[in-house]
C-alpha atoms as a PDB file:
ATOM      1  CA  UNK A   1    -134.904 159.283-127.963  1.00  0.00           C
ATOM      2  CA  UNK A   2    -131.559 159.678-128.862  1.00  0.00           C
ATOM      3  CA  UNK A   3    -129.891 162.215-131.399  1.00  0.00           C
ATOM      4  CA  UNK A   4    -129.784 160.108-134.278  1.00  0.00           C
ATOM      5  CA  UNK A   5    -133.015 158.638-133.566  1.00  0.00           C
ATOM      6  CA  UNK A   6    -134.552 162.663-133.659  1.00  0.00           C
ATOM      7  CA  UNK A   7    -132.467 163.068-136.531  1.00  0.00           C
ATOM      8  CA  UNK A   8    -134.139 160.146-138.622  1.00  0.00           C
ATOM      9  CA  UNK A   9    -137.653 160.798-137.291  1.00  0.00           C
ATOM     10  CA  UNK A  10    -137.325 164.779-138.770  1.00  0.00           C
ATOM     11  CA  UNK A  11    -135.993 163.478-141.799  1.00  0.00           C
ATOM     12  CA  UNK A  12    -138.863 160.915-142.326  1.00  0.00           C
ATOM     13  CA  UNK A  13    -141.010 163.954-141.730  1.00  0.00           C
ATOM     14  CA  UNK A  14    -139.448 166.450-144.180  1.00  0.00           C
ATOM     15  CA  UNK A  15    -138.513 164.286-147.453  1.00  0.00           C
ATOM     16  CA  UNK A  16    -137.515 166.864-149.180  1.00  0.00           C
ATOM     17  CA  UNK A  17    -134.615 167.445-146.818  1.00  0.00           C
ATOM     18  CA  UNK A  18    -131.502 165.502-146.832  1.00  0.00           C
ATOM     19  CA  UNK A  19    -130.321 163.632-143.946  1.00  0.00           C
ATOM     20  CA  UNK A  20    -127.360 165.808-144.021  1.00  0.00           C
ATOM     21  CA  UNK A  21    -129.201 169.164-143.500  1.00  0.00           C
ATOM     22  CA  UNK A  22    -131.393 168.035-140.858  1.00  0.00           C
ATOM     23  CA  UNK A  23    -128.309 166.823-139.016  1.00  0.00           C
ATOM     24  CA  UNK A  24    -127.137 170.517-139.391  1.00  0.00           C
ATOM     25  CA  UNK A  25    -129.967 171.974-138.574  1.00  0.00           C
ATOM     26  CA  UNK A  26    -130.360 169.640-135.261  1.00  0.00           C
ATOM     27  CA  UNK A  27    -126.877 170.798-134.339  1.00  0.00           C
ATOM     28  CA  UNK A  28    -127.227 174.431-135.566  1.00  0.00           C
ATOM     29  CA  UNK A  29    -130.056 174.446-132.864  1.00  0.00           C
ATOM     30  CA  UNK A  30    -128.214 172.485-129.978  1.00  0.00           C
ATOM     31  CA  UNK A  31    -125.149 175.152-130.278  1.00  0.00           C
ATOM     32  CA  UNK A  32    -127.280 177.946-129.839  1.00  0.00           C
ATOM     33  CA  UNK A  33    -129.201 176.627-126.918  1.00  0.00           C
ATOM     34  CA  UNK A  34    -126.249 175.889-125.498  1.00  0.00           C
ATOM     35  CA  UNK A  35    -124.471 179.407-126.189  1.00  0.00           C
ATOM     36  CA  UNK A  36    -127.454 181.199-124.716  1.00  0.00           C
ATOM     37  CA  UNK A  37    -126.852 178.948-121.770  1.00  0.00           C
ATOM     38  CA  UNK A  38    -123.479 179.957-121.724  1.00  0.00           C
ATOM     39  CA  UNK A  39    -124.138 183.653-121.507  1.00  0.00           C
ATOM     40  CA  UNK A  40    -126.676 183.126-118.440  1.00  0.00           C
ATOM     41  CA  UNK A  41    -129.666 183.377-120.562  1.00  0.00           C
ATOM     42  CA  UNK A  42    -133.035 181.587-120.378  1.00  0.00           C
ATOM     43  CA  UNK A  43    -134.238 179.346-123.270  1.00  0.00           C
ATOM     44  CA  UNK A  44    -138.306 179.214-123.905  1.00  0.00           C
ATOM     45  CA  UNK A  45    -139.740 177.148-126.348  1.00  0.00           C
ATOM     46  CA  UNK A  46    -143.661 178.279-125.988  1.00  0.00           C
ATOM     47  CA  UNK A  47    -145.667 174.944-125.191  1.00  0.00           C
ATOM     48  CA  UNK A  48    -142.668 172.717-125.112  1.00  0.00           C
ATOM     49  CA  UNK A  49    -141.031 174.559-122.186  1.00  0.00           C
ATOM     50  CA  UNK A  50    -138.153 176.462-120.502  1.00  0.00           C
ATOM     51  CA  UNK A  51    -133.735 175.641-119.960  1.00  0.00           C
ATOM     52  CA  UNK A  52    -132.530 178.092-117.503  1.00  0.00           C
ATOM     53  CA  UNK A  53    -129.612 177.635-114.917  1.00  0.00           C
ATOM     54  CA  UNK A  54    -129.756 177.543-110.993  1.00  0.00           C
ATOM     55  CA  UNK A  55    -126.795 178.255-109.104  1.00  0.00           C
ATOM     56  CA  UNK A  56    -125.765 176.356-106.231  1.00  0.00           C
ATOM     57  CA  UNK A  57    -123.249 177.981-104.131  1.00  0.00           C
ATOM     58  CA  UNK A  58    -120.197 176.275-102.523  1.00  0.00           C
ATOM     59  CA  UNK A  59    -120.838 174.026 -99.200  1.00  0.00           C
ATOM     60  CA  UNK A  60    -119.818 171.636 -97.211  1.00  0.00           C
ATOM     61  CA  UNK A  61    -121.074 167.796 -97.715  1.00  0.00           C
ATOM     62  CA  UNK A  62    -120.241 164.845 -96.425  1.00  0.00           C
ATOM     63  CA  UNK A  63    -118.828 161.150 -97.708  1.00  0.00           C
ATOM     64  CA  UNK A  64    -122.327 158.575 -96.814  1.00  0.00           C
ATOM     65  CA  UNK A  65    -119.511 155.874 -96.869  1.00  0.00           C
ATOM     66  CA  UNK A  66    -116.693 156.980 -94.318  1.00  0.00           C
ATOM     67  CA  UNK A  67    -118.567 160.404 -93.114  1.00  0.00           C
ATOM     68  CA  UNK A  68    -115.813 162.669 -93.973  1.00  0.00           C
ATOM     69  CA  UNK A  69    -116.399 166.251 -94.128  1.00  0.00           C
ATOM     70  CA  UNK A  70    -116.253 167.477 -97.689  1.00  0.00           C
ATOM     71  CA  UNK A  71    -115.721 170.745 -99.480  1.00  0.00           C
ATOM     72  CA  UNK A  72    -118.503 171.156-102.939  1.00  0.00           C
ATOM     73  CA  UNK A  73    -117.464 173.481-105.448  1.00  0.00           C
ATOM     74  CA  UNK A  74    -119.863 176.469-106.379  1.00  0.00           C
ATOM     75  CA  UNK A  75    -121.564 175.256-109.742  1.00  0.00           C
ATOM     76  CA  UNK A  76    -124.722 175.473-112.288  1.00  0.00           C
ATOM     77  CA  UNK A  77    -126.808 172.996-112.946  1.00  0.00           C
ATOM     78  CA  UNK A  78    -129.266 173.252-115.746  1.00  0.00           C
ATOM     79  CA  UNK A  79    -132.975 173.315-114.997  1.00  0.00           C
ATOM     80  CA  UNK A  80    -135.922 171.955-117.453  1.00  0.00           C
ATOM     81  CA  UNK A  81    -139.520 173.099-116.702  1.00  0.00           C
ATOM     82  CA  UNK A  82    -141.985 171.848-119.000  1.00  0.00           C
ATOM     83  CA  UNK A  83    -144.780 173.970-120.287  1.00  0.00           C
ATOM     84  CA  UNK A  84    -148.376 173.318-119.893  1.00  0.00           C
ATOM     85  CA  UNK A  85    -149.170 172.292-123.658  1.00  0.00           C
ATOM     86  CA  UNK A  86    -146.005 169.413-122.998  1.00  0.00           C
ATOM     87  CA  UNK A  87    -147.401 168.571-119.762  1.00  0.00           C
ATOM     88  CA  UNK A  88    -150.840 168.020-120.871  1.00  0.00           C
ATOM     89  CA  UNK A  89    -150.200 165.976-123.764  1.00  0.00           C
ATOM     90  CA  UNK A  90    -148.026 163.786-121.839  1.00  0.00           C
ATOM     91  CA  UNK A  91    -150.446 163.345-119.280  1.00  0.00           C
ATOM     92  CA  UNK A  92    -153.196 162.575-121.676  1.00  0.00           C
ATOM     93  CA  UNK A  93    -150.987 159.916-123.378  1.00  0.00           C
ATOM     94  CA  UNK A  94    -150.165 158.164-120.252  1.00  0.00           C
ATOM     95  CA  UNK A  95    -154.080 158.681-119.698  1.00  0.00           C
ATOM     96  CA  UNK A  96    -154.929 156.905-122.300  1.00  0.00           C
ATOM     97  CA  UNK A  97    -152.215 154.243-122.714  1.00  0.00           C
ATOM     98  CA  UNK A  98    -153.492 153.163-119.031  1.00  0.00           C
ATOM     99  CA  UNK A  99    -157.069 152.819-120.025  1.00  0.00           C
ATOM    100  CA  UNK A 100    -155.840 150.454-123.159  1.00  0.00           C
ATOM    101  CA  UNK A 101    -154.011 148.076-120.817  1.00  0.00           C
ATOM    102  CA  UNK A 102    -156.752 148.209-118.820  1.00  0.00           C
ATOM    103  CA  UNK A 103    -155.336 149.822-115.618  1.00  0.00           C
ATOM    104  CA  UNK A 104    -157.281 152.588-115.069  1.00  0.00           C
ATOM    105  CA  UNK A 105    -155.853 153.016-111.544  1.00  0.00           C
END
């Protein structure tokens, strides 16, 4: 699902909104998540799940093509765990979309 498409789908939900203030609100809530990121700080959304960043320090990689010895820069990459109510429902779905194409396996 893309931005737009999440966009649309809350706006089908909520008539009474415009398409314009959900698209505010959508980025309203993006910005924040990603100033809290900014500032080192974890992100829970209870049942949905958790944005938090790992650090990886600097090392030393390689080139698969020619082997070379490489330096890596220090960095932060962000880290999604999903929460149990997220996980469950997904698994049920897939659960259940198996069973109607009748691959249980």
């Amino acid at each position: 699902m893309t931005k737009s498409e999440l966009i649309e789908a809350l706006s089908k939900k909520q008539p009474y909104l415009t398409l314009k203030d959900v698209d505010l609100a959508v980025d309203c809530i993006i910005e924040q998540m990603c100033q809290a990121l900014i500032a080192n700080n974890r992100i829970e959304v209870r049942d949905f799940g958790s944005f938090s960043l790992h650090y990886h320090p600097a090392r030393q990689g390689r080139n698969p093509k020619t082997g070379e010895s490489l330096n890596l820069a220090a960095k932060y990459l962000l880290h999604f765990k999903a929460g149990k109510e997220l996980r469950d429902r997904v698994d049920e779905s897939r659960f259940v979309c198996r069973i109607r194409n009748g691959n249980q396996g």
